[in-house]
Protein backbone atom coordinates (compact mmCIF):
# COMPACT_ATOMS: atom_id res chain seq x y z
CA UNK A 1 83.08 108.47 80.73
CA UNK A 2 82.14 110.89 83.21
CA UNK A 3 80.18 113.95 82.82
CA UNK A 4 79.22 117.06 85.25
CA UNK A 5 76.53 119.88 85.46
CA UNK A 6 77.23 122.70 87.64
CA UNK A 7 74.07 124.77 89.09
CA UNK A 8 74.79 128.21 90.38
CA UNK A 9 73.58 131.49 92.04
CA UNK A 10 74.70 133.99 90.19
CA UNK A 11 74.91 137.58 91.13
CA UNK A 12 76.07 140.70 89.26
CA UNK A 13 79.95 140.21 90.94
CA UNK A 14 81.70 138.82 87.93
CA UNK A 15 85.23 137.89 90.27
CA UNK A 16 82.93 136.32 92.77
CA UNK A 17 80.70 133.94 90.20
CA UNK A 18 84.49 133.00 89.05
CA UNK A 19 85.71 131.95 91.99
CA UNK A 20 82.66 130.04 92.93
CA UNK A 21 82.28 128.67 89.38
CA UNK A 22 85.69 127.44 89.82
CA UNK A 23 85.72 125.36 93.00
CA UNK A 24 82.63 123.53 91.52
CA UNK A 25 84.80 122.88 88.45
CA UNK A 26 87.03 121.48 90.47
CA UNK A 27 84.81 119.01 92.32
CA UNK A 28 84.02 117.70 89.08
CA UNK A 29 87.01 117.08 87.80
CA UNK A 30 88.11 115.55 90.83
CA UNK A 31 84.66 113.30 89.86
CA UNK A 32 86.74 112.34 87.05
CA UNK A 33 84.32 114.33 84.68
CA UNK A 34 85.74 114.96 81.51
CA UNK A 35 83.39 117.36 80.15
CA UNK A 36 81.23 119.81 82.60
CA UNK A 37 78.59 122.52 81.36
CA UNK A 38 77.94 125.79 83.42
CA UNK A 39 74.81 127.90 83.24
CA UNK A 40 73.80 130.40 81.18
CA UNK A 41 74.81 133.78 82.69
CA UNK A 42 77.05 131.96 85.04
CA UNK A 43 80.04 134.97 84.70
CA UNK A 44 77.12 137.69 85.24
CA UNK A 45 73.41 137.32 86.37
CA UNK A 46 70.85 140.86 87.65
CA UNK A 47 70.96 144.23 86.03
CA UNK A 48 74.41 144.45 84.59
CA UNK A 49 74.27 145.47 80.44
CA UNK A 50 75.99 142.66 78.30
CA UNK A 51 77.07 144.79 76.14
CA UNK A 52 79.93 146.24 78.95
CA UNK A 53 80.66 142.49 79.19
CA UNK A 54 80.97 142.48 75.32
CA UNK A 55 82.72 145.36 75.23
CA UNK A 56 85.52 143.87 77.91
CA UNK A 57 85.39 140.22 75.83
CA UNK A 58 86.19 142.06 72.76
CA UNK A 59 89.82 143.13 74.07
CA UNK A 60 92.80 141.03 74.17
CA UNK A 61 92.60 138.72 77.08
CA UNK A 62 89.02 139.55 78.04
CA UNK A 63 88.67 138.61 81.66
CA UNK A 64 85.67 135.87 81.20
CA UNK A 65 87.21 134.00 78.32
CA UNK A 66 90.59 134.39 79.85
CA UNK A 67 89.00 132.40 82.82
CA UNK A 68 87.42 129.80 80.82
CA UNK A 69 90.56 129.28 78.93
CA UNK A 70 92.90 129.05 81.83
CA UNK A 71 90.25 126.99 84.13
CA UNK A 72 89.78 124.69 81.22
CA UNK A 73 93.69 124.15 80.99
CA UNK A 74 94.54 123.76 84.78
CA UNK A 75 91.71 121.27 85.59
CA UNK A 76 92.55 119.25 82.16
CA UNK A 77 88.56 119.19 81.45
CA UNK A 78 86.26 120.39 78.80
CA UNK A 79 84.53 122.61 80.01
CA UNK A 80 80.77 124.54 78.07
CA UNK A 81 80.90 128.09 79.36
CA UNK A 82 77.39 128.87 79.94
CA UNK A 83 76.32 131.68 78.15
CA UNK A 84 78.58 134.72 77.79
CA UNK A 85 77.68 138.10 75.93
CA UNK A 86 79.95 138.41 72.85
CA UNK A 87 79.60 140.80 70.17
CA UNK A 88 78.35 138.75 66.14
CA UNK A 89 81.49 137.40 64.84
CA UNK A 90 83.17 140.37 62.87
CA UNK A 91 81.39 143.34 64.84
CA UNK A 92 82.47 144.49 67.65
CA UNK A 93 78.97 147.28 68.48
CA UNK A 94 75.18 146.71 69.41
CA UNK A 95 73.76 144.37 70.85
CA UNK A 96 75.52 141.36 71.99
CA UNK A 97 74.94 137.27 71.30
CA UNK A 98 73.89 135.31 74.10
CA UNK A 99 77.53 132.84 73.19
CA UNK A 100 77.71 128.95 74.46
CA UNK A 101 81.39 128.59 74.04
CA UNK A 102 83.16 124.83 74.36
CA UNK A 103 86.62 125.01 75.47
CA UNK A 104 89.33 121.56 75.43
CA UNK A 105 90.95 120.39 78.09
CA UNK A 106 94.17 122.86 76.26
CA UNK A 107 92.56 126.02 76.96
CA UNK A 108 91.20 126.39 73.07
CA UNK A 109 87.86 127.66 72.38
CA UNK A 110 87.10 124.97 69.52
CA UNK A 111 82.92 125.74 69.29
CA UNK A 112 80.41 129.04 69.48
CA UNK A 113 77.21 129.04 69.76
CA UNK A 114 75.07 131.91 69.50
CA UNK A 115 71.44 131.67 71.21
CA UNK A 116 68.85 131.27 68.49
CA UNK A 117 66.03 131.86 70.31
CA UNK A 118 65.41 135.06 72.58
CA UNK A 119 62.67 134.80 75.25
CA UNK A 120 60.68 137.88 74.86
CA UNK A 121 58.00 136.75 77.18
CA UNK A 122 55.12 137.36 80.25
CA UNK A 123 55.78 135.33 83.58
CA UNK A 124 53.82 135.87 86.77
CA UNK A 125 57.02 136.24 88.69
CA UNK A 126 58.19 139.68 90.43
CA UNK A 127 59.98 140.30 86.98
CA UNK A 128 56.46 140.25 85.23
CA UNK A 129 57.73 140.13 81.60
CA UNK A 130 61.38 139.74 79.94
CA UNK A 131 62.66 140.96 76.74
CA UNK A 132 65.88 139.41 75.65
CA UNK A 133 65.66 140.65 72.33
CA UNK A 134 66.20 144.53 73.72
CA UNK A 135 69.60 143.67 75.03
CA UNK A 136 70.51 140.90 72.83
CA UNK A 137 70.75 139.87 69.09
CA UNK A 138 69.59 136.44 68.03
CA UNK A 139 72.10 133.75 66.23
CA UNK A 140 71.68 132.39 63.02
CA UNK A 141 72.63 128.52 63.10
CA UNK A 142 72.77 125.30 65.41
CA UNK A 143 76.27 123.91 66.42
CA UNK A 144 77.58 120.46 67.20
CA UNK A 145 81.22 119.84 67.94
CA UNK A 146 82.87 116.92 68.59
CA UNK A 147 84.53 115.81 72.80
CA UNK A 148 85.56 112.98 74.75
CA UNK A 149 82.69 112.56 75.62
CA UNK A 150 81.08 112.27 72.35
CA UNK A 151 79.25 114.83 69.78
CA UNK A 152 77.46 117.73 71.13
CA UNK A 153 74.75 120.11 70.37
CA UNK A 154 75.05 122.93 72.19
CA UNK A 155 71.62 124.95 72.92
CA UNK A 156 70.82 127.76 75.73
CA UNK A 157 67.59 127.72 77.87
CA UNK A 158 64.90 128.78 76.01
CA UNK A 159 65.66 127.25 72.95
CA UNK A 160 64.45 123.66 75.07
CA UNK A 161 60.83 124.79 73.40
CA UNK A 162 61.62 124.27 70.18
CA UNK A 163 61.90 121.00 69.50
CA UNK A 164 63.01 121.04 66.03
CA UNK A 165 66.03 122.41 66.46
CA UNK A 166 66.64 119.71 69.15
CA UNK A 167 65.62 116.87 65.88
CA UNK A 168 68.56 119.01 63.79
CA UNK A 169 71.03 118.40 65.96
CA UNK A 170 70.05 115.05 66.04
CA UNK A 171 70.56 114.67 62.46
CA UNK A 172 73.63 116.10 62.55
CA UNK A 173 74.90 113.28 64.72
CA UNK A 174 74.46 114.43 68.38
CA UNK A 175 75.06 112.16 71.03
CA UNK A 176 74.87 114.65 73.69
CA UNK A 177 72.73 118.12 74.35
CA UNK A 178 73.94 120.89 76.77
CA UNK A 179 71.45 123.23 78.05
CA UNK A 180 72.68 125.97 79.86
CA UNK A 181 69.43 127.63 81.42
CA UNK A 182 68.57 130.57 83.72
CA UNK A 183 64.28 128.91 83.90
CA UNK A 184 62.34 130.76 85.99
CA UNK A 185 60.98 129.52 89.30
CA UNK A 186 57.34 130.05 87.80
CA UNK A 187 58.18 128.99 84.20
CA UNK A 188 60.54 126.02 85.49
CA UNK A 189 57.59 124.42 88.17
CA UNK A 190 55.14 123.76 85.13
CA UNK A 191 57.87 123.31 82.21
CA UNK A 192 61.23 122.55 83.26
CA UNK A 193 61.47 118.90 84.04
CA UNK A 194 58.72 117.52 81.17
CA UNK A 195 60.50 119.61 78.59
CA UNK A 196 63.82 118.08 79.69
CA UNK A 197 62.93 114.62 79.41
CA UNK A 198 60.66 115.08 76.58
CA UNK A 199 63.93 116.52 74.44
CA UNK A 200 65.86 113.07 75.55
CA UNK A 201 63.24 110.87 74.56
CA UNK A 202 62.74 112.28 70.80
CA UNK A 203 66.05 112.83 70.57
CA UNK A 204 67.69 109.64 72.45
CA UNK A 205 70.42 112.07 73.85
CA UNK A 206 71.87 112.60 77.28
CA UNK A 207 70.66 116.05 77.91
CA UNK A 208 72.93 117.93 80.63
CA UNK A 209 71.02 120.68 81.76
CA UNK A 210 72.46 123.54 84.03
CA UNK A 211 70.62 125.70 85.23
CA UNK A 212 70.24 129.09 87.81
CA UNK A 213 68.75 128.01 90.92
CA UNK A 214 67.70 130.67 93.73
CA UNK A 215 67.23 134.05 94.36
CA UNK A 216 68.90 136.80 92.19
CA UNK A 217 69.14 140.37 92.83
CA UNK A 218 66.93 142.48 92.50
CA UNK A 219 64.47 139.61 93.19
CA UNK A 220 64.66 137.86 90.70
CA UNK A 221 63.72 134.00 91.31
CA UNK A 222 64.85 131.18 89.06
CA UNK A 223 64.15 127.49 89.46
CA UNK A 224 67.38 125.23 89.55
CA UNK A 225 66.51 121.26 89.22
CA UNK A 226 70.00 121.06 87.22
CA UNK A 227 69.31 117.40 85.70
CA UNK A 228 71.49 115.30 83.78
CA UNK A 229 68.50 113.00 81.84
CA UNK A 230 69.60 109.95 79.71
CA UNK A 231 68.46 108.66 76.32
CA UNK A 232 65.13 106.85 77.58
CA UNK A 233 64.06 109.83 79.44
CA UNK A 234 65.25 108.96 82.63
CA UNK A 235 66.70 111.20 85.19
CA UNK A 236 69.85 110.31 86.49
CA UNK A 237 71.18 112.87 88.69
CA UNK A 238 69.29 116.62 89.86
CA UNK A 239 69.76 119.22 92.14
CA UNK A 240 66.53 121.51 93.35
CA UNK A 241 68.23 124.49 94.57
CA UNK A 242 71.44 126.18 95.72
CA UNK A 243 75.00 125.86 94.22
CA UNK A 244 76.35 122.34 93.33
CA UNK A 245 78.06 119.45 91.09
CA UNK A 246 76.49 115.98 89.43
CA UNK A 247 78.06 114.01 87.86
CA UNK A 248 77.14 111.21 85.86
CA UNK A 249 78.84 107.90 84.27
CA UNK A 250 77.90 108.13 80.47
CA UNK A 251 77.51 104.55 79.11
CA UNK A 252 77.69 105.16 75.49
CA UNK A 253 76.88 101.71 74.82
CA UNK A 254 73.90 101.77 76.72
CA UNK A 255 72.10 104.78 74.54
CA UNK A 256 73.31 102.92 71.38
CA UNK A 257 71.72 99.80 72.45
CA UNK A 258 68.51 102.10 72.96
CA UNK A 259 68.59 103.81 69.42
CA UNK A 260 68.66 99.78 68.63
CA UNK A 261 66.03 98.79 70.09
CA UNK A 262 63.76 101.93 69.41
CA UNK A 263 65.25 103.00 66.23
CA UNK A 264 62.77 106.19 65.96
CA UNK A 265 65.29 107.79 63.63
CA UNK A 266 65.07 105.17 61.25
CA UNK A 267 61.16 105.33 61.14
CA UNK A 268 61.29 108.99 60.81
CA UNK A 269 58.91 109.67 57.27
CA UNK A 270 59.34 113.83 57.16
CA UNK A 271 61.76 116.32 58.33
CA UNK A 272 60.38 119.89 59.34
CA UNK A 273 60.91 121.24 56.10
CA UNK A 274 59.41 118.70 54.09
CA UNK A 275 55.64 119.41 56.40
CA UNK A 276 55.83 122.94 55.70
CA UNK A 277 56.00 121.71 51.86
CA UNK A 278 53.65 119.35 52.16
CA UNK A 279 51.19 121.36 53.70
CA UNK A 280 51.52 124.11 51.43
CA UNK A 281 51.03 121.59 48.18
CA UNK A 282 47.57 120.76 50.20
CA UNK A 283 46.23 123.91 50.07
CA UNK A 284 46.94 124.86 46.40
């Protein structure tokens, strides 16, 4: 089975992002891919406010999930839409989710996830410091979903620092871990690629991992290496910079045989929760 991560350049032109999201949608599924995850902000990446994007999504046939659904349909693949800005399910004001949607190879939205974890944070870029949390609201639970391809855990960018939401989907049977990313160029040198593979190995998933990679208006840099990493931590397929497609033959078989043969999960003596107890009970 086949799989594809799509890097891109985004800009602030949400027709133009479309189009080009869409020709490298179809190189994969010309590949043969059957599933294919897009970066985060891939619709819409610079200065624009999500909330106008959230604001358009929230009307019948909003143009970004209209794409997704009709893209998804006419190429017969699966296809993990990046990040998009929709409003908390049942509100439709303030400020938006950061959404990973799945959609089927029918054109139905069949998983939402909302990005847990917001990166309010200092970089020594041009930037200087982000603050997601001022334009967006943080979700409230992980998400698997079952493809073709296998089960998926769906996670966004910054959320590839906390591994223990990377061990929960693990226990709730992921085979496979998207991570839709816009990494900084300074952030991505140092972290990217370690944190990648380090995810993989704990978790003995296939991590697909799309991310932005080049220069964004207004200046804004981020760090592409779009990777697709297997179970044992190896990388099987990356792209530094610039648009692209990669594709990748998933051997289910072969990440089976390596939960066999290092059958961590099996070994595994406490979850998160139960360290937190335990350490409390210590101190008492």
């Amino acid at each position: 089975m086949t799989v594809a991560v799509i890097q891109m350049v985004s800009t602030e032109q949400v027709a133009s992002n479309l189009s080009a999201a869409r020709a490298l949608l179809e190189q994969a599924a010309h590949a043969g891919a059957r599933l294919a995850v897009l970066p985060e902000n891939f619709a819409a990446m610079g200065q624009i406010n999500p909330s106008q994007i959230a604001t358009l999504e929230a009307q019948p046939h909003g143009p970004i999930l209209s794409w997704l659904a009709r893209t998804s349909r006419e190429l017969g693949l699966w296809i993990v839409g990046g990040t998009v800005p929709l409003y908390p399910q049942g509100q439709e004001t303030g400020r938006p989710c950061a959404a990973s949607l799945v959609f089927n190879e029918l054109g139905e939205c069949v998983a939402r996830y909302d990005k847990l974890h917001l990166f309010d944070a200092a970089v020594g870029d041009q930037q200087g410091a982000y603050q997601e949390s001022a334009r967006y609201a943080a979700g409230h639970a992980c998400r698997v979903v079952d493809t073709p391809v296998g089960r998926l855990g769906l996670t966004i960018c910054y959320d590839l620092r906390f591994p223990e939401l990377y061990s929960a989907l693990r226990e709730a049977g992921a085979e496979l871990i998207s991570v839709p990313s816009a990494f900084t160029a300074v952030t991505g040198a140092a972290h990217w690629q370690v944190l990648l593979r380090a995810r993989a190995i704990e978790t003995q998933c296939l991590l697909l991992a799309a991310n932005q990679g080049g220069v964004h208006a207004p200046g804004r840099e981020t760090f592409g290496h779009s990777a697709i990493i297997d179970a044992w931590g190896t990388v099987r397929a990356e792209l530094p910079t610039g648009a692209g497609c990669m594709t990748h033959a998933y051997a289910r078989a072969e990440q089976a045989a390596i939960r066999q043969r290092m059958p961590i999960w099996q070994h595994k003596r406490f979850s998160v929760a139960q360290l937190s107890r335990t350490d409390t009970e210590d101190t008492q």
